[in-house]
Protein backbone atom coordinates (compact mmCIF):
# COMPACT_ATOMS: atom_id res chain seq x y z
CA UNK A 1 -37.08 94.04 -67.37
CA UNK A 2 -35.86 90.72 -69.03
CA UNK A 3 -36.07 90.58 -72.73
CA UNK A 4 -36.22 86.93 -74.34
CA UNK A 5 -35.92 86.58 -77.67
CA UNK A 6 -36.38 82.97 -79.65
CA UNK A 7 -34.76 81.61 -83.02
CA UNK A 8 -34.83 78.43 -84.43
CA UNK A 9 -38.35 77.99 -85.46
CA UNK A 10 -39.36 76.98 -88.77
CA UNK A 11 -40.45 73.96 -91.20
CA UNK A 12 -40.04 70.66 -90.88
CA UNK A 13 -41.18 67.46 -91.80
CA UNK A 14 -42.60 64.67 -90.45
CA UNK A 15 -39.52 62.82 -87.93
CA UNK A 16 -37.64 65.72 -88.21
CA UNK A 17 -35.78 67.84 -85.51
CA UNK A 18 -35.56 71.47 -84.37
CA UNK A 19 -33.57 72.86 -82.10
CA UNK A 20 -35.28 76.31 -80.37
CA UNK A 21 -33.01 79.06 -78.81
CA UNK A 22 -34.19 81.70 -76.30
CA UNK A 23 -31.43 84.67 -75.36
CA UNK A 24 -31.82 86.65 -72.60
CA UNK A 25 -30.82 90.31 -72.16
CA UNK A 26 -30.69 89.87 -68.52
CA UNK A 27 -26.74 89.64 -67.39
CA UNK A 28 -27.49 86.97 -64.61
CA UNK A 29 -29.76 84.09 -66.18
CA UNK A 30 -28.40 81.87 -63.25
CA UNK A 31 -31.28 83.77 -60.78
CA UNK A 32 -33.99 82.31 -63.22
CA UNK A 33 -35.78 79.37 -63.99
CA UNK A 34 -36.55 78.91 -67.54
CA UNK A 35 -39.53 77.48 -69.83
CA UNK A 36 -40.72 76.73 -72.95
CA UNK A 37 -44.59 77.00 -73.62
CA UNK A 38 -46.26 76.16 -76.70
CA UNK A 39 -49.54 77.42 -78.58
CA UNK A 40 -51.62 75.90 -80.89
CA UNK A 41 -54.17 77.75 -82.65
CA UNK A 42 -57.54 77.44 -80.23
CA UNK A 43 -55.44 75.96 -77.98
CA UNK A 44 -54.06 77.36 -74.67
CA UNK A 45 -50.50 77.92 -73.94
CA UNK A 46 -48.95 74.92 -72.45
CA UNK A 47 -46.04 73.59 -70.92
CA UNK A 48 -43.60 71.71 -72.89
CA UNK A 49 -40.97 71.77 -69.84
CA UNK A 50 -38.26 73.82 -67.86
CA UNK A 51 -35.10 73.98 -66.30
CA UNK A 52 -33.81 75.02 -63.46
CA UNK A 53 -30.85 77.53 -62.64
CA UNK A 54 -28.79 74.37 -61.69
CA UNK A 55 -30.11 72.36 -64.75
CA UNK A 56 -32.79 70.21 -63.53
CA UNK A 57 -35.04 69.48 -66.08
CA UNK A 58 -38.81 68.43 -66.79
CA UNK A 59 -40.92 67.32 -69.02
CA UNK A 60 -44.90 66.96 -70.43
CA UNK A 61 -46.12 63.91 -70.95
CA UNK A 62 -46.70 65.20 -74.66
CA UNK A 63 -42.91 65.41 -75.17
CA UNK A 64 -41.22 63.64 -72.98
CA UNK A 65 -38.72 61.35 -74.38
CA UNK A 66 -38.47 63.54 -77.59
CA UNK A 67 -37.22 67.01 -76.25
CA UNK A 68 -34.29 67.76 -74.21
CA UNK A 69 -33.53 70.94 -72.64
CA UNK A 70 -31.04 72.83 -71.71
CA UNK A 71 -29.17 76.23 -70.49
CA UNK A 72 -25.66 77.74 -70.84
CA UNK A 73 -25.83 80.61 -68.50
CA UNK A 74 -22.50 82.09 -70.03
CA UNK A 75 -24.30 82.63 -72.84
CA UNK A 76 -27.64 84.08 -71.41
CA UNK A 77 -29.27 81.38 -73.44
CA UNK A 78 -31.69 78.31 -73.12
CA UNK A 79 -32.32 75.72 -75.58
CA UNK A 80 -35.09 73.58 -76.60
CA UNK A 81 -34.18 70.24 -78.88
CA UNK A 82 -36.64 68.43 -80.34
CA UNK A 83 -36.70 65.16 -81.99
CA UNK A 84 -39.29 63.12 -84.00
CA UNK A 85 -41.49 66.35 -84.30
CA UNK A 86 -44.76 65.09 -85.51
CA UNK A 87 -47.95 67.67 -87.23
CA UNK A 88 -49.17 67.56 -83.17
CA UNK A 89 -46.50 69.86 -82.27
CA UNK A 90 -47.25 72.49 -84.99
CA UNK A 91 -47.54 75.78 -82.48
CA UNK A 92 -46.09 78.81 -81.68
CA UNK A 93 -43.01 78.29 -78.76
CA UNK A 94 -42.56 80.84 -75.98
CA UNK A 95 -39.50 80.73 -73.60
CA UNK A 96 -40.34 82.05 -70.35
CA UNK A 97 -37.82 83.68 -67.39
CA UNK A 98 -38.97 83.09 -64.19
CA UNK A 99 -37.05 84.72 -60.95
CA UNK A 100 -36.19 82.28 -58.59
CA UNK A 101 -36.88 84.97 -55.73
CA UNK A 102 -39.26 87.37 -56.84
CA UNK A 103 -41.12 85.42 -59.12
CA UNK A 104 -40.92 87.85 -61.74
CA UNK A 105 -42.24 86.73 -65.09
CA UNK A 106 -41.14 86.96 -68.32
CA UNK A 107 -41.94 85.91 -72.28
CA UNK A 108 -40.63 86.55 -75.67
CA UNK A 109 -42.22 86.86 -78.48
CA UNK A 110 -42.13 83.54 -79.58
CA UNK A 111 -41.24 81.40 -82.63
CA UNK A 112 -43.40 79.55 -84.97
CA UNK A 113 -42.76 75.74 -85.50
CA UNK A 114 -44.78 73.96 -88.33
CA UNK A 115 -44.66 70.15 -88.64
CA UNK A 116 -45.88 68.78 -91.61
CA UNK A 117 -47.11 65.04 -92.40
C-alpha cells in the first residue's frame, strides 16, 4: 500500500503561481508513474498531466503551457508547478501512483487550490 500525501495548496490570486507537492511512503517511486488529477465541484476528476518513472511528461490541453511537472525519486516526491493560475483552475488536486507493472493504483487525499479573480 502506497500512501500519497499533497501540500502546497492554497489561495491565490488571479496570475499567480502554486507549486503542489505529493510524497510518497513507498521506498521505490522509480517503479511508478505519477499524476495529478483535479476536481471541481460538479465536475469529474480530470487529468491535469503525468510523468513517467524516467521523467517524460504530459500535459491537458487545459494547462498546457502553464504547468510543469516533475519528480525527484530520491525524495519519494512529485511536483506540480503552476503558473498564471486563473478562477478556472479552482479544484481540489489529487496525485496519483500508478505501478508501471502491476498497475496498481493509488491517490492521496488531495489538496485544495482556490483561484480568485
Amino acid at each position: 500500500q502506497v500512501q500519497l500525501v499533497e501540500s502546497g495548496g492554497g489561495l491565490v490570486q488571479t496570475g499567480g503561481s502554486l507549486r503542489l507537492s505529493c510524497t510518497a511512503s513507498e521506498s521505490d517511486l522509480s517503479l511508478y508513474g505519477m499524476g495529478w488529477y483535479r476536481q471541481a465541484p460538479g465536475n469529474q476528476r480530470e487529468l491535469v498531466g503525468s510523468i513517467t518513472p524516467g521523467g517524460g511528461t504530459n500535459y491537458a490541453a487545459l494547462v498546457k503551457g502553464r504547468c510543469t511537472i516533475s519528480r525527484d525519486n530520491a525524495k519519494k516526491t512529485a511536483y506540480l508547478q503552476m503558473n498564471s493560475l486563473k478562477p478556472d483552475d479552482t479544484a481540489v488536486y489529487y496525485c496519483n501512483a500508478r505501478h508501471i507493472i502491476f498497475g496498481a493504483d493509488y491517490w492521496g487525499q488531495g489538496t485544495q487550490v482556490t483561484v480568485s479573480s
